[in-house]
Protein backbone atom coordinates (compact mmCIF):
# COMPACT_ATOMS: atom_id res chain seq x y z
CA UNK A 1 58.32 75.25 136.12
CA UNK A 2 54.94 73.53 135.15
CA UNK A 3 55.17 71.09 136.57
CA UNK A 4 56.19 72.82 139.97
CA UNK A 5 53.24 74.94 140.00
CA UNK A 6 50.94 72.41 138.87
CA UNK A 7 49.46 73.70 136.00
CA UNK A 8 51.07 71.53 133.15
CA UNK A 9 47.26 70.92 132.41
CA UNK A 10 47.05 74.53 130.21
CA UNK A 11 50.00 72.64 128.27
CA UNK A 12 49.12 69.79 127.22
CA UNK A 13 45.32 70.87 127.05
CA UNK A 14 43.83 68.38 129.63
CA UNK A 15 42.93 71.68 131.76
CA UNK A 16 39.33 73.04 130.00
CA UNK A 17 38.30 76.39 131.63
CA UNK A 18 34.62 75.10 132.85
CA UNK A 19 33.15 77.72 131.32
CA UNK A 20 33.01 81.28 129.19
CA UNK A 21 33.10 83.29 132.73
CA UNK A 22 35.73 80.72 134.33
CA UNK A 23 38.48 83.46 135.87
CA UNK A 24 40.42 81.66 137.68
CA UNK A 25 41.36 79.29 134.59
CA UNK A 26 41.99 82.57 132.84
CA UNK A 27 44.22 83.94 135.70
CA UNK A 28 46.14 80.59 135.64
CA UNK A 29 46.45 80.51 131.56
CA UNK A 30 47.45 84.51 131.81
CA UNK A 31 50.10 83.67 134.13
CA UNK A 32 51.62 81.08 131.95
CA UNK A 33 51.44 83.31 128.72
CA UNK A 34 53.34 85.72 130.67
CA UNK A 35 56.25 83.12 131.08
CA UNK A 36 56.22 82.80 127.14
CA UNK A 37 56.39 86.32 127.04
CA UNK A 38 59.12 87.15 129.19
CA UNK A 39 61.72 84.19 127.91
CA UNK A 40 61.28 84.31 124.73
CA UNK A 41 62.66 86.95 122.08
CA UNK A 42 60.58 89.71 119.81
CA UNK A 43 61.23 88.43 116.72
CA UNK A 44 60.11 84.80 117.48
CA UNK A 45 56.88 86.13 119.84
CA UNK A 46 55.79 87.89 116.80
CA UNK A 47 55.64 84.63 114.90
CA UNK A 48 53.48 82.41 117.56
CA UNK A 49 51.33 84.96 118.85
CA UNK A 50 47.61 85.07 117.54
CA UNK A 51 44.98 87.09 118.52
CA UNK A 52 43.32 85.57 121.71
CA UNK A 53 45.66 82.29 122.25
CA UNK A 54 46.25 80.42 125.30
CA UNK A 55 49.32 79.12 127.03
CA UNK A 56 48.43 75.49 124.89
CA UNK A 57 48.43 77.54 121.73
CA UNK A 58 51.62 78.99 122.27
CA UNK A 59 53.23 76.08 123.21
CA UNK A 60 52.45 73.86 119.69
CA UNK A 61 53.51 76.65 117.91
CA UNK A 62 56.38 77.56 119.60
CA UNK A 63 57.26 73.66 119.62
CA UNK A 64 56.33 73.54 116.04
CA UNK A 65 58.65 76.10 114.96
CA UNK A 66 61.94 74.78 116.54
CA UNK A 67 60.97 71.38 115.74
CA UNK A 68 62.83 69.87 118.78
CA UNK A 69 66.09 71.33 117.07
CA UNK A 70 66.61 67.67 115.88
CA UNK A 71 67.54 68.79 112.26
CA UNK A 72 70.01 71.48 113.35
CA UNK A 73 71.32 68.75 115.90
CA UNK A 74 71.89 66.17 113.24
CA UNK A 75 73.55 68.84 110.97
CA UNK A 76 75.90 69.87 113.76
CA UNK A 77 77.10 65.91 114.47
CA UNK A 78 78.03 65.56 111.18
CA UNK A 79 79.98 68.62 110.96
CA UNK A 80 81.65 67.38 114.29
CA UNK A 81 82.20 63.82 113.24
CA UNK A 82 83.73 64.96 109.60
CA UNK A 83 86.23 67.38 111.66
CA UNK A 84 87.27 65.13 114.26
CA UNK A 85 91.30 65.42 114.25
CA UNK A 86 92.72 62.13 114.72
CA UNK A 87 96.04 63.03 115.94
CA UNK A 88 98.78 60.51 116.70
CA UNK A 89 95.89 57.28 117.33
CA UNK A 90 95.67 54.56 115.09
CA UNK A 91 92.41 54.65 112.58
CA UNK A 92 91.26 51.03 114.52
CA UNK A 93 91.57 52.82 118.21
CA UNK A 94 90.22 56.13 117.01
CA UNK A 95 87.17 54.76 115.13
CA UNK A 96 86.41 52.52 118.14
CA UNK A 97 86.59 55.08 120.46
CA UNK A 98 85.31 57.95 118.26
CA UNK A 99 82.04 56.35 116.38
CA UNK A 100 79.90 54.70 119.82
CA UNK A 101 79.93 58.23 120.78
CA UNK A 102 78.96 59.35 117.51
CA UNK A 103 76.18 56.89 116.96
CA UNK A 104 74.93 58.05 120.78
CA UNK A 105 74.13 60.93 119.74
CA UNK A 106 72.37 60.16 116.30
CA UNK A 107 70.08 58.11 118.05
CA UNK A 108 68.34 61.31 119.97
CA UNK A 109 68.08 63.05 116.44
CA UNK A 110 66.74 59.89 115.34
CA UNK A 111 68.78 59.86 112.72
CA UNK A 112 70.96 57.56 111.25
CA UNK A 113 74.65 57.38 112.02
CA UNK A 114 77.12 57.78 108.79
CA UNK A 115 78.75 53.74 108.78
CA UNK A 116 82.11 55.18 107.26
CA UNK A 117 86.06 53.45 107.11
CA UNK A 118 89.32 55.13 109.01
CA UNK A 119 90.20 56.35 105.50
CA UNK A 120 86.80 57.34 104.31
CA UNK A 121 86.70 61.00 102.29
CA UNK A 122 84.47 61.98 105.47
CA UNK A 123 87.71 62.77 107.51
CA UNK A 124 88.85 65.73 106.12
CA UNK A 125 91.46 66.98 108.76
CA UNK A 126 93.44 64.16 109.59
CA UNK A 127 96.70 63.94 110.51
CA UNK A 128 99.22 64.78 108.81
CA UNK A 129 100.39 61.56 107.47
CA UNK A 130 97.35 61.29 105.58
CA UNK A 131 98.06 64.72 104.30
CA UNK A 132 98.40 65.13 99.79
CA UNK A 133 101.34 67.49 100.64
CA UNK A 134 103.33 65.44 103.13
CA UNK A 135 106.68 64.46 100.53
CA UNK A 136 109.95 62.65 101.76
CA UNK A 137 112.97 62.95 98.94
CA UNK A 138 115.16 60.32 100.17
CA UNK A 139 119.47 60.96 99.94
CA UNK A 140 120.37 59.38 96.60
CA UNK A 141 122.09 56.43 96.97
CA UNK A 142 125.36 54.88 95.45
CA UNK A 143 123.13 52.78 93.07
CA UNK A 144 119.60 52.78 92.12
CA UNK A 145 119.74 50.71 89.24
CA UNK A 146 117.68 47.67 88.80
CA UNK A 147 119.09 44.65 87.32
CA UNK A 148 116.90 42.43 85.00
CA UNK A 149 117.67 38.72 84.82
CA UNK A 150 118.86 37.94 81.28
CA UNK A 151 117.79 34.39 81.27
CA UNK A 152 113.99 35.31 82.00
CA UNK A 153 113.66 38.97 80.87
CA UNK A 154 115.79 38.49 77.06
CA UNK A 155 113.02 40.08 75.09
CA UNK A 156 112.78 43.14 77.70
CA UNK A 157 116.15 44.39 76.83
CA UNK A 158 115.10 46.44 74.10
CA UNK A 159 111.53 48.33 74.27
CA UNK A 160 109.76 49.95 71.46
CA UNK A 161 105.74 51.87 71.03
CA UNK A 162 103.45 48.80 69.72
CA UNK A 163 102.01 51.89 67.44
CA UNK A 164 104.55 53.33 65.97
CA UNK A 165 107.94 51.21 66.36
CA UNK A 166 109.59 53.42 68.04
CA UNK A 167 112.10 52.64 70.60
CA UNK A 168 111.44 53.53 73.96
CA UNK A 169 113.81 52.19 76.28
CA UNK A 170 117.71 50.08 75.40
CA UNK A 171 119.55 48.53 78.03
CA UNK A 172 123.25 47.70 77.44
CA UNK A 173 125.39 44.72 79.15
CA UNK A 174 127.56 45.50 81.89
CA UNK A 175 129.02 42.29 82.09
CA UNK A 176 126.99 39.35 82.65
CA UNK A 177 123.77 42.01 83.56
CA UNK A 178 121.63 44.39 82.02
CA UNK A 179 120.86 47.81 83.93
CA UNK A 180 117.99 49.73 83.43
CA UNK A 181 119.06 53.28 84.20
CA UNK A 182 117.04 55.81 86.64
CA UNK A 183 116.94 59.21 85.70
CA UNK A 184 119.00 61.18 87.44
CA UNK A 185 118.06 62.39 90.85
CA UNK A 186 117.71 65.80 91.94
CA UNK A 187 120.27 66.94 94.89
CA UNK A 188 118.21 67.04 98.16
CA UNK A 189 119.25 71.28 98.09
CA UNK A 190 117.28 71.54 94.61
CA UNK A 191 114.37 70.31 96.12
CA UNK A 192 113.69 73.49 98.17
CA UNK A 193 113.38 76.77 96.45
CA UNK A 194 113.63 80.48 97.89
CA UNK A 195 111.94 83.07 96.07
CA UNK A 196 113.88 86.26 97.05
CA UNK A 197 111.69 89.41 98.12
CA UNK A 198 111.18 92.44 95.24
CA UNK A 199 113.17 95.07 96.16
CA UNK A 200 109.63 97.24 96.36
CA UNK A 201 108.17 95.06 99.13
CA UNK A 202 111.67 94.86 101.37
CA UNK A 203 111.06 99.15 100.82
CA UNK A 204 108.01 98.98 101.73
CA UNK A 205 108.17 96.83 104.90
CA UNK A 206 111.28 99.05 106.13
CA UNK A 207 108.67 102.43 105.93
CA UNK A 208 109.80 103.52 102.48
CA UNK A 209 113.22 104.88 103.53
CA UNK A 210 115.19 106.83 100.56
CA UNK A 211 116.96 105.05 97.58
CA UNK A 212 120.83 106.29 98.87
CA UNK A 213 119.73 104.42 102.44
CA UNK A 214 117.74 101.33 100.61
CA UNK A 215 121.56 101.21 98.58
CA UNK A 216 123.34 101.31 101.65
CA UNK A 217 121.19 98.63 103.27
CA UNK A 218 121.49 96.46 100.35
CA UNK A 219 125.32 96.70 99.73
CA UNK A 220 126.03 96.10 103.44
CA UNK A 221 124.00 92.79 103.59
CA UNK A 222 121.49 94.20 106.13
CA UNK A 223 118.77 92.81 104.35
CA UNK A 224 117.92 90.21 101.41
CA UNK A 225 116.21 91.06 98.14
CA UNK A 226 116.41 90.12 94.16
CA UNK A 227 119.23 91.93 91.97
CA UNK A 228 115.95 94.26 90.23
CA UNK A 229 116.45 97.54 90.32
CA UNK A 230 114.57 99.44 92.99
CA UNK A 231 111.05 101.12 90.99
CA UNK A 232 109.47 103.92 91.85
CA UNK A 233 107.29 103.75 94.63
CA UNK A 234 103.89 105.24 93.92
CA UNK A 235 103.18 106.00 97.79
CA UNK A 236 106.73 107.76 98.15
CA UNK A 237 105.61 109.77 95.43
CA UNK A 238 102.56 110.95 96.71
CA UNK A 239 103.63 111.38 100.39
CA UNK A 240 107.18 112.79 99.84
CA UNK A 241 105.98 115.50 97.31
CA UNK A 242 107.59 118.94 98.09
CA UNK A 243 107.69 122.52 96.43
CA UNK A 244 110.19 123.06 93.61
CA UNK A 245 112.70 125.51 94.31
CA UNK A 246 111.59 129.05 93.27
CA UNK A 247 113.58 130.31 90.15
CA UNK A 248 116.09 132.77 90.99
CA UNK A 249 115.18 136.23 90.09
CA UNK A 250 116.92 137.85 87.07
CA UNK A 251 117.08 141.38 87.81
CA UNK A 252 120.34 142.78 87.87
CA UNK A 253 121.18 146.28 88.92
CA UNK A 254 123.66 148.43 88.61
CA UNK A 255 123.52 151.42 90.88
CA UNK A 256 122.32 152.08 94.00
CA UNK A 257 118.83 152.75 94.83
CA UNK A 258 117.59 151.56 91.76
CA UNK A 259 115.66 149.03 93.69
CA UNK A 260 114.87 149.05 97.28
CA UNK A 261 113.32 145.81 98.52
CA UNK A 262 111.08 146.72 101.40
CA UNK A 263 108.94 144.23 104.16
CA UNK A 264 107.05 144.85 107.46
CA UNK A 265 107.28 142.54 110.70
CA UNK A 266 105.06 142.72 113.17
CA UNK A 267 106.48 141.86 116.86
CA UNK A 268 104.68 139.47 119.03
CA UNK A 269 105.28 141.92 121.97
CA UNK A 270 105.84 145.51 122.24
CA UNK A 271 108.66 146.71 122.90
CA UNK A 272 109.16 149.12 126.21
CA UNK A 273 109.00 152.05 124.07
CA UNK A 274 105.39 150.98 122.58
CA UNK A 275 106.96 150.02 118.95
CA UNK A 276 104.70 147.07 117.73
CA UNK A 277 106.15 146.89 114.17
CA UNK A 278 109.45 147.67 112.27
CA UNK A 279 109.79 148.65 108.26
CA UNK A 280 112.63 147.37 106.20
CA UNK A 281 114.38 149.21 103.75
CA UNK A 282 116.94 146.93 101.98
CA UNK A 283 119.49 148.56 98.59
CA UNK A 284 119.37 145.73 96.03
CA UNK A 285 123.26 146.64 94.88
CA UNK A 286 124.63 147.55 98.45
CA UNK A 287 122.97 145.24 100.36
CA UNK A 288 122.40 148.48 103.03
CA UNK A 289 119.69 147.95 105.45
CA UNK A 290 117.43 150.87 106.66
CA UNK A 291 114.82 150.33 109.39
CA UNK A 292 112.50 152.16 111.16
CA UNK A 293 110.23 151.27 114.32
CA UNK A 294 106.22 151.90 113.83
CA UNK A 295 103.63 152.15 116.77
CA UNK A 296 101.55 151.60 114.08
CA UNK A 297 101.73 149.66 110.90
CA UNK A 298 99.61 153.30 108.75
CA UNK A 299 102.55 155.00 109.61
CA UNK A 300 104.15 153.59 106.40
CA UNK A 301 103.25 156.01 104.24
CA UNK A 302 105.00 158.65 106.61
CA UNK A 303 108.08 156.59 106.85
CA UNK A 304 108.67 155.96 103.29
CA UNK A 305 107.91 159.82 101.99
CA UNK A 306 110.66 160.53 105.10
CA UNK A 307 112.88 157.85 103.53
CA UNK A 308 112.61 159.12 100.26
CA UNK A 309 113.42 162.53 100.70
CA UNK A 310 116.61 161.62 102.51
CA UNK A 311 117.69 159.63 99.81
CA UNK A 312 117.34 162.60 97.43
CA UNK A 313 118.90 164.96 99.49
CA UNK A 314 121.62 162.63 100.93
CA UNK A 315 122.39 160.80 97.66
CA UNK A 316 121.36 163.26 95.12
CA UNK A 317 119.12 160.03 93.19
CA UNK A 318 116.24 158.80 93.42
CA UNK A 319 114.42 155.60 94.16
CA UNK A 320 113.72 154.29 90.89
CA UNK A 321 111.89 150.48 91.71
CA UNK A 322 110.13 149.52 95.09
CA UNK A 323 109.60 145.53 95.48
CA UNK A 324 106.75 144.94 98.27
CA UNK A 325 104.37 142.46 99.18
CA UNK A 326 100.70 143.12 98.81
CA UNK A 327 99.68 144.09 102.30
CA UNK A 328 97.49 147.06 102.99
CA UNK A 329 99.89 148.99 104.55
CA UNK A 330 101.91 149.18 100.85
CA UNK A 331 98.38 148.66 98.51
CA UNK A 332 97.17 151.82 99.06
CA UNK A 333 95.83 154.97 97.84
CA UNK A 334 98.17 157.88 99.56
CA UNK A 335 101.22 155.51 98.99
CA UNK A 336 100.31 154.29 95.38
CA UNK A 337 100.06 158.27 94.49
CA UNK A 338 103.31 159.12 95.84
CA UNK A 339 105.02 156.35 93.64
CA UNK A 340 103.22 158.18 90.56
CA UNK A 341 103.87 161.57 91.72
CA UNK A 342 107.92 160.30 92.12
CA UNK A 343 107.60 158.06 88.88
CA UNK A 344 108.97 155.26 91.31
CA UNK A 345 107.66 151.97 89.78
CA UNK A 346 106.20 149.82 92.59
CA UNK A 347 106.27 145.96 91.97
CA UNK A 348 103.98 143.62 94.11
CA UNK A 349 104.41 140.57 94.82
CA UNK A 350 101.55 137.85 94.03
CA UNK A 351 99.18 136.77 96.62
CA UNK A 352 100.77 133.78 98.87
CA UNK A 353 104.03 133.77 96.29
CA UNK A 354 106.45 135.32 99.53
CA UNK A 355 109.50 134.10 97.52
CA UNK A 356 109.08 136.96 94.98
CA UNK A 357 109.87 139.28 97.92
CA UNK A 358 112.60 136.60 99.76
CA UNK A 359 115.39 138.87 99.52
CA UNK A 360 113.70 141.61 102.41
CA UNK A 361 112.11 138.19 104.16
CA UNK A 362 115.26 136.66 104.49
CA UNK A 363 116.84 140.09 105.62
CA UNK A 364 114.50 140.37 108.47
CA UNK A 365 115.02 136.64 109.70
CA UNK A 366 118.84 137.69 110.16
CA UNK A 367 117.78 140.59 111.77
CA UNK A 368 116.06 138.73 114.47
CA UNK A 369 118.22 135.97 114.95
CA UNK A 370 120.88 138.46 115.28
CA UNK A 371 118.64 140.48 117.70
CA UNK A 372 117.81 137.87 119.95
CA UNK A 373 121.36 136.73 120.38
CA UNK A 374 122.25 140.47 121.86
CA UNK A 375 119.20 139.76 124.16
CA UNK A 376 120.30 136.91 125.40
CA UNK A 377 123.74 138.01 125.57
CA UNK A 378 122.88 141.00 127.83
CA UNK A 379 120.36 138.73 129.74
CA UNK A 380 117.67 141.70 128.52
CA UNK A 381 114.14 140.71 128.06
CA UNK A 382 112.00 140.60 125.20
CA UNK A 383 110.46 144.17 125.36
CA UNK A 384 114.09 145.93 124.61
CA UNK A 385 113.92 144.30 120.76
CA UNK A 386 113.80 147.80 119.61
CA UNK A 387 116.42 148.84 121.00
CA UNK A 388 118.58 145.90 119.82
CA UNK A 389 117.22 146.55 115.99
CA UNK A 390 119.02 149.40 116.04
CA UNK A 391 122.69 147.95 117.00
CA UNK A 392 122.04 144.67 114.97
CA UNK A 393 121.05 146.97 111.60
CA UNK A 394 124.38 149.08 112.45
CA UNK A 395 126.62 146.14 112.47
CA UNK A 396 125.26 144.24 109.94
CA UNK A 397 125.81 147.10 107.53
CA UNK A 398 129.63 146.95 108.70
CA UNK A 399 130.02 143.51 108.40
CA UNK A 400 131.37 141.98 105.79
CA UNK A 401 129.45 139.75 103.37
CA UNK A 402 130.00 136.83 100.79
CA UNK A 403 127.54 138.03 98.58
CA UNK A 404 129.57 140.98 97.56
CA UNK A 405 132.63 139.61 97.60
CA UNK A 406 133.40 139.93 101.68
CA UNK A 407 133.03 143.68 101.32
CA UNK A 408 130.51 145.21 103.72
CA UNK A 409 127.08 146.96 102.25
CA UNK A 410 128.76 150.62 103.94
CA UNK A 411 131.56 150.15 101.66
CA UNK A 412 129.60 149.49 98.67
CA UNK A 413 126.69 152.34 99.70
């Protein structure tokens, strides 16, 4: 590019600005410094630029700093020449054709091309038949003994340690000859060994299935692993961790209406009579079901007093335990007062423990299965639920059940 616009002068210094005020030698030398500035990177401009330089000053130390690259060059031929694969060539064709080249190349580093033999150290990924791990075991033959001459080799039939005596090595006759014995070859199939996978590794590479299936697998040949017992897998353990099964409760009653398990369920869409919610009402002995529609889920406290006096007046008893959860529509101040005004003892369940009230949870999930089927029976929307409660509560308490022996909770009530 210099040389094209003819100002390889402010390079190699033979161009002089003829003076202090000489612009045009200044315009020239500004245009070249702008060349440097505009090829070459940040971090290396930051190294060869000096306060007031010229294009001349740039250039030594820019040429300075790379030092022609003939160091890094030579470094990068040797790395190259020690490894060159020599493939299937003999070492005679592949050092003739290989090391000319070679030595080229030194010569612009001006450095001095490595004079080594085809089986030199310097080759260090050669084929493999110069390989350390290439090993032929040869098929044992009928008879690898060697037999010494007994004429010329007498005094070698018997060997002993010139230290301590001791004999090393006794040949008998066999005949007119004396064999010295090989040890015994290995078979060619000892000479390979498979090491069988853990059972822990084949479970982990088949995505930690369960023991009963990793059994099944094993027994059936499907895969291959050693005879070890399968241990426990610390990621299974940590992944496939689930909830204990809540203890069962262990209150037993005796009569009816000595506990009444009671829930609220809130409907996802109200009904065509404008019920949003329905209570629950369950007999812990009879297994009865009582439910009532709300609009609203504060009219619980009306509900329940109605509730209560109707079992008083219908059953001549009274409610004597009332299991709840510990929503606000149960944890509160008019309903709490009419449980001490009736001595009724209320028991709430603990915050996000649901189990402790399972028996009216699980009471309301049949309810609603049972209610959508009639829905979908009668091909009736989703806004007549209410209307379905009603049937599915009356024939569930006709029904009978397992849990009291196949007898329904009307008979028992």
């Amino acid at each position: 590019m210099c040389k094209g616009a003819k100002v390889m002068g402010h390079i190699t210094g033979k161009s002089q600005p003829k003076g202090d005020d000489d612009e045009e030698w200044e315009a020239i030398d500004s245009r070249i410094r702008s060349w440097f500035y505009s090829t070459c990177e940040p971090n290396v401009l930051n190294i060869i630029t000096t306060d007031n330089c010229t294009a001349k000053d740039l250039w030594e130390a820019l040429d300075s700093y790379f030092l022609n690259n003939k160091l890094s060059h030579s470094l990068q031929l040797q790395t190259a020449f020690r490894n060159t694969k020599r493939y299937t060539r003999w070492a005679s064709s592949f050092q003739c054709s290989t090391a000319p080249v070679t030595t080229e190349r030194y010569a612009s580093t001006a450095a001095q091309a490595p004079q080594v033999s085809p089986s030199a150290p310097q080759f260090t990924d050669l084929a493999s038949l110069f390989s350390s791990m290439f090993v032929q075991q040869p098929t044992p033959t009928q008879d690898n003994n060697y037999y010494m001459d007994t004429d010329a080799s007498l005094t070698c039939l018997t060997t002993k340690d010139l230290n301590t005596s001791h004999l090393l090595h006794r040949s008998d006759s066999v005949g007119d000859l004396y064999p010295v014995l090989q040890s015994p070859q290995p078979s060619v199939s000892s000479a390979t060994a498979f090491f069988a996978v853990s059972p822990l590794v084949r479970h982990r590479r088949l995505g930690h299935p369960g023991a009963s299936t990793f059994s099944f697998l094993k027994s059936r040949n499907f895969i291959s692993c050693s005879n070890t017992l399968l241990p426990t897998c610390h990621a299974c353990q940590l992944d496939k961790h689930c909830r204990l099964s809540f203890s069962h409760s262990t209150t037993k009653t005796s009569k009816v209406f000595e506990l009444v398990h009671s829930d609220l369920w809130t409907s996802p869409i109200s009904s065509l009579s404008g019920y949003k919610y329905y209570i629950l009402f369950l007999d812990d002995f009879s297994h009865f079901l009582w439910v009532f529609p709300l609009r609203v889920n504060s009219d619980v406290f009306h509900v329940f007093s109605t509730f209560h006096d109707y079992v008083v007046n219908q059953f001549k008893t009274d409610i004597q335990s009332f299991q709840c959860d510990n929503g606000r529509e149960f944890n509160n101040a008019n309903l709490l007062t009419l449980f001490q005004k009736h001595g009724i003892k209320i028991r709430f369940s603990c915050p996000y423990m649901s189990q402790q009230n399972g028996k009216a949870e699980r009471a309301i999930r049949t309810i609603n299965n049972v209610m959508r089927t009639l829905l979908f029976q009668a091909s009736l929307p989703p806004t007549f639920w209410a209307e379905a409660l009603n049937m599915t509560v009356h024939i569930l308490n006709l029904l009978p059940t397992t849990t009291l022996s196949f007898q329904s909770p009307c008979e028992i009530l």
